[in-house]
C-alpha atoms as a PDB file:
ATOM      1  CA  UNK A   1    -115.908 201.148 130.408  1.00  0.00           C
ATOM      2  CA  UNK A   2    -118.980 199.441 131.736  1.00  0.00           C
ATOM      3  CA  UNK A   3    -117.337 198.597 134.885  1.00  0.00           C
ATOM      4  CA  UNK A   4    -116.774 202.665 135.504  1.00  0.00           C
ATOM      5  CA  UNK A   5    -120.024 203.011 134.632  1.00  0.00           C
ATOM      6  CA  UNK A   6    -121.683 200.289 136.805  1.00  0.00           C
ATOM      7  CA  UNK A   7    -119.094 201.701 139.882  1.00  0.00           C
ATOM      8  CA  UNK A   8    -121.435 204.804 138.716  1.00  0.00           C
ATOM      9  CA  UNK A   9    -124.602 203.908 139.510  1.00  0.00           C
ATOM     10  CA  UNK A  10    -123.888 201.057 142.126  1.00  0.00           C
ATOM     11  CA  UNK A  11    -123.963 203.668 145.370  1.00  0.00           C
ATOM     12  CA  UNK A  12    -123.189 200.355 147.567  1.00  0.00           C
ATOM     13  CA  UNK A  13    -119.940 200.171 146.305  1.00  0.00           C
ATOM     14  CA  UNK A  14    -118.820 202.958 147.861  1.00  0.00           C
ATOM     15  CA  UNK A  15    -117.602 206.419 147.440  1.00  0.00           C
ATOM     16  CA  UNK A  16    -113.791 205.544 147.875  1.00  0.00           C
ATOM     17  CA  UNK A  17    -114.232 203.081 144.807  1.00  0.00           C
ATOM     18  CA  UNK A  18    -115.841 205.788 142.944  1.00  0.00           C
ATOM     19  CA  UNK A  19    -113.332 208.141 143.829  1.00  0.00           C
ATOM     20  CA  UNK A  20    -110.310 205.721 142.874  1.00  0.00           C
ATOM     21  CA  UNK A  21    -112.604 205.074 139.819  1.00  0.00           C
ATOM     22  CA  UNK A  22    -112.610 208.648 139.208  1.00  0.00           C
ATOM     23  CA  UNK A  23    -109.010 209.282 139.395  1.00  0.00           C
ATOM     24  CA  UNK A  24    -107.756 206.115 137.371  1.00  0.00           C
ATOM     25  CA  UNK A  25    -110.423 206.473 134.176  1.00  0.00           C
ATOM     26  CA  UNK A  26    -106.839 205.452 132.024  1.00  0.00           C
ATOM     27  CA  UNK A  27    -107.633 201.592 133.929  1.00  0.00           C
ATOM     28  CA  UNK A  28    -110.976 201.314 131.985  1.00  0.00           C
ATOM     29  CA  UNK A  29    -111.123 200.384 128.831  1.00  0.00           C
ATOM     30  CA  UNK A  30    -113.141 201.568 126.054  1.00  0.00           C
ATOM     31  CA  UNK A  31    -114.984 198.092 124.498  1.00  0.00           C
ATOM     32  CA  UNK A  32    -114.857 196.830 120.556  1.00  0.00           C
ATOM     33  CA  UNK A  33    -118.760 196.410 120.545  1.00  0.00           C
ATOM     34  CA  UNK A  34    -118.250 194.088 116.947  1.00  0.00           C
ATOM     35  CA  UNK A  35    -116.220 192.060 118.360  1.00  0.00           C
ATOM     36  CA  UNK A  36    -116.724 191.577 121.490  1.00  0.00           C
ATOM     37  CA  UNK A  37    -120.751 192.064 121.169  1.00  0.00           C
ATOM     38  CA  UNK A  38    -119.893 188.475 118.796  1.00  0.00           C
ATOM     39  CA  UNK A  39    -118.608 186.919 121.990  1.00  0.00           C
ATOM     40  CA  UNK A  40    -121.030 188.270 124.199  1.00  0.00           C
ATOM     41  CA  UNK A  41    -124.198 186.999 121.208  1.00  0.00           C
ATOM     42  CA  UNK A  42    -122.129 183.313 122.462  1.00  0.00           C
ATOM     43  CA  UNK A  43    -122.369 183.866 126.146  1.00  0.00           C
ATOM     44  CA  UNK A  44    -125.468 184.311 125.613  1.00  0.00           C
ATOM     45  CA  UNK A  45    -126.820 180.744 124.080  1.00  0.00           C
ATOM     46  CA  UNK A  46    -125.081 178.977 126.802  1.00  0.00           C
ATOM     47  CA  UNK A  47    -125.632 181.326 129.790  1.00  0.00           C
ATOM     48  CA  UNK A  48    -128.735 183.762 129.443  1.00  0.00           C
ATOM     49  CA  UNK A  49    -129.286 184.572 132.921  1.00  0.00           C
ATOM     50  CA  UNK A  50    -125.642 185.536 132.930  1.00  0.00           C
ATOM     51  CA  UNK A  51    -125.538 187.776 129.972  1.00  0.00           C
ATOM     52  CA  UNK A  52    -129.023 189.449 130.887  1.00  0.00           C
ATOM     53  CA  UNK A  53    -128.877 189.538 134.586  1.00  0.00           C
ATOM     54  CA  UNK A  54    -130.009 193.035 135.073  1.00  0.00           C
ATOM     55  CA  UNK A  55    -131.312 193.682 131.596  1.00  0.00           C
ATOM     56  CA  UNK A  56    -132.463 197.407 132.825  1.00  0.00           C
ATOM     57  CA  UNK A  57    -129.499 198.560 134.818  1.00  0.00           C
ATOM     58  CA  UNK A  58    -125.737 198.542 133.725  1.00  0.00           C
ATOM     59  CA  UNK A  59    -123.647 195.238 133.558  1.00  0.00           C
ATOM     60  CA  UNK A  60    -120.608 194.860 133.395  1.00  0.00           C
ATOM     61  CA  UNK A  61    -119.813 191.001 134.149  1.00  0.00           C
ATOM     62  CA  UNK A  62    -120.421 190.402 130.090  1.00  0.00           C
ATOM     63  CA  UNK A  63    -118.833 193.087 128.527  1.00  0.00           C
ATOM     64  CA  UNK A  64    -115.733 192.237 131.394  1.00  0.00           C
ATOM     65  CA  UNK A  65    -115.831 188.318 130.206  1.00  0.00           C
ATOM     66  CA  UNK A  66    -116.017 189.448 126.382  1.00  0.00           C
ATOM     67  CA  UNK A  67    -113.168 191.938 126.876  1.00  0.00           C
ATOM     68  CA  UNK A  68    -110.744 189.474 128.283  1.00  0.00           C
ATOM     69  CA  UNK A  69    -111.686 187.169 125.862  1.00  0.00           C
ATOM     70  CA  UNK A  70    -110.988 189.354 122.817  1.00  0.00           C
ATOM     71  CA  UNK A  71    -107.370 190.753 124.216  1.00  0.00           C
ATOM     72  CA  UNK A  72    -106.393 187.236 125.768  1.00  0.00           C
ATOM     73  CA  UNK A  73    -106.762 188.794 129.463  1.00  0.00           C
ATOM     74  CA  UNK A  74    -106.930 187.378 132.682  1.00  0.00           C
ATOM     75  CA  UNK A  75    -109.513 188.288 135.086  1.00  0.00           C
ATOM     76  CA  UNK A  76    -109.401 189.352 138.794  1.00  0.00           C
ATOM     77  CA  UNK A  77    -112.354 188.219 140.923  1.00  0.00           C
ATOM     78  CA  UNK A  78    -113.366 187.118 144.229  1.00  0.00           C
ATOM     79  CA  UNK A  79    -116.323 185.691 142.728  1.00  0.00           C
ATOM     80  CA  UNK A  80    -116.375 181.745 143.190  1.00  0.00           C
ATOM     81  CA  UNK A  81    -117.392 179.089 141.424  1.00  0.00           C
ATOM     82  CA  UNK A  82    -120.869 177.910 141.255  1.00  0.00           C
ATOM     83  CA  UNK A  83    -122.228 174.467 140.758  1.00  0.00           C
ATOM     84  CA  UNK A  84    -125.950 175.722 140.651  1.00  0.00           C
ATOM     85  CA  UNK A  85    -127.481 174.334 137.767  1.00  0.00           C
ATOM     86  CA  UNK A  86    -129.681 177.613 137.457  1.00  0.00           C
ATOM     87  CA  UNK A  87    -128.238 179.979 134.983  1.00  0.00           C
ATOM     88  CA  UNK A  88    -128.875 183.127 136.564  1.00  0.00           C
ATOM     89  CA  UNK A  89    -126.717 181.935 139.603  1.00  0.00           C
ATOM     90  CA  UNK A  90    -123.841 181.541 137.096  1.00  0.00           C
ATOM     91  CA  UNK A  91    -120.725 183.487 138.381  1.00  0.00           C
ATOM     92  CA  UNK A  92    -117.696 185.024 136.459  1.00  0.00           C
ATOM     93  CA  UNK A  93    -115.530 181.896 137.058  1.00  0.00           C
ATOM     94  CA  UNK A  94    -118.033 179.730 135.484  1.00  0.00           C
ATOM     95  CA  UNK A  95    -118.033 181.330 132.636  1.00  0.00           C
ATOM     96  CA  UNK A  96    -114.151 181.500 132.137  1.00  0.00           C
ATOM     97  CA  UNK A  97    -113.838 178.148 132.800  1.00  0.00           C
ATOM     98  CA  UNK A  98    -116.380 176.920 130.045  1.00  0.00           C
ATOM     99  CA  UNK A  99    -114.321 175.763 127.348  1.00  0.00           C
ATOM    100  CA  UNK A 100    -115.811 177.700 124.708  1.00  0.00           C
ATOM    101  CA  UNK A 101    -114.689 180.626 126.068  1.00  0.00           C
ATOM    102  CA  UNK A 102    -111.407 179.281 128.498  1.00  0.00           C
ATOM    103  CA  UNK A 103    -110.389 182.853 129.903  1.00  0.00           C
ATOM    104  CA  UNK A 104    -107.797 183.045 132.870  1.00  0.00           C
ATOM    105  CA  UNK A 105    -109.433 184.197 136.167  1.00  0.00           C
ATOM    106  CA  UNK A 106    -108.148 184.031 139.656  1.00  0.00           C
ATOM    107  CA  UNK A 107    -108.645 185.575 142.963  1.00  0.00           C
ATOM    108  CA  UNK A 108    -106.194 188.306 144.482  1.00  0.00           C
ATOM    109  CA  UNK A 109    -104.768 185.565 146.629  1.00  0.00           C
ATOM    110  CA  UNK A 110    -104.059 183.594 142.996  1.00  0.00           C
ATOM    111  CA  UNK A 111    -102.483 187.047 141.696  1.00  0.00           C
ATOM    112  CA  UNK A 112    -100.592 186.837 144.880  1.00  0.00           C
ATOM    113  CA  UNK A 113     -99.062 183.603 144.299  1.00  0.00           C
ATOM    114  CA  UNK A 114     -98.793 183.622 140.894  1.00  0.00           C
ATOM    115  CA  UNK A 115     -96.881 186.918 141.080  1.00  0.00           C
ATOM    116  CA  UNK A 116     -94.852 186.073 144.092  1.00  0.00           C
ATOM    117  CA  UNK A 117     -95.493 189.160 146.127  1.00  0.00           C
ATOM    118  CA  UNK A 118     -94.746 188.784 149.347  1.00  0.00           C
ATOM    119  CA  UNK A 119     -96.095 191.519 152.337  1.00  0.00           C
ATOM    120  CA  UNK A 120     -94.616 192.296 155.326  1.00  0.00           C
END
């Protein structure tokens, strides 16, 4: 849910997101705030500047991590890994990939491959 609700208030995303958004609320699920507010309280010792990146605006990158986490998910982004040392520059990827947390996430081209679509 706080993805639909940062597609919300992020204007630069665009209307047609917000419309698709709109029209496909059953995508966007609601969040177990005990449980995955526990894996978020972990995120947050090891990657701060991740977990609080726009304290006073919505943010959906934790609650997104925490979520796959807790139902064994796989995330989708085009975000790439980051070997900044600063912890605010910390993308999605890094996150997955730390150990304690060791959540699936690809690109659309990975989804591609792994799912063998082909396009014509």
């Amino acid at each position: 849910m706080e993805v639909l609700l940062e597609i919300k208030k992020d204007e630069e995303k665009g209307e047609e997101l917000f419309n698709w958004a709109q029209s496909n609320k059953e995508f966007f699920k609601d969040y177990n705030p005990q449980e995955e507010g526990k894996i978020i309280r972990m995120m947050s010792a090891k990657f701060k500047g991740f977990v609080n990146a726009k304290i006073n605006s919505v943010h959906a990158d934790p609650w997104l991590v925490a979520q796959a986490k807790h139902r064994n998910l796989k995330i989708i982004s085009e975000e790439t890994f980051t070997n900044s040392s600063k912890p605010i520059k910390c993308a999605i990827p890094n996150v997955c990939k730390d150990p304690s947390f060791n959540i699936g996430c690809i690109n659309l081209s990975g989804l591609t491959k792994e799912r063998n679509w082909t396009f014509n």
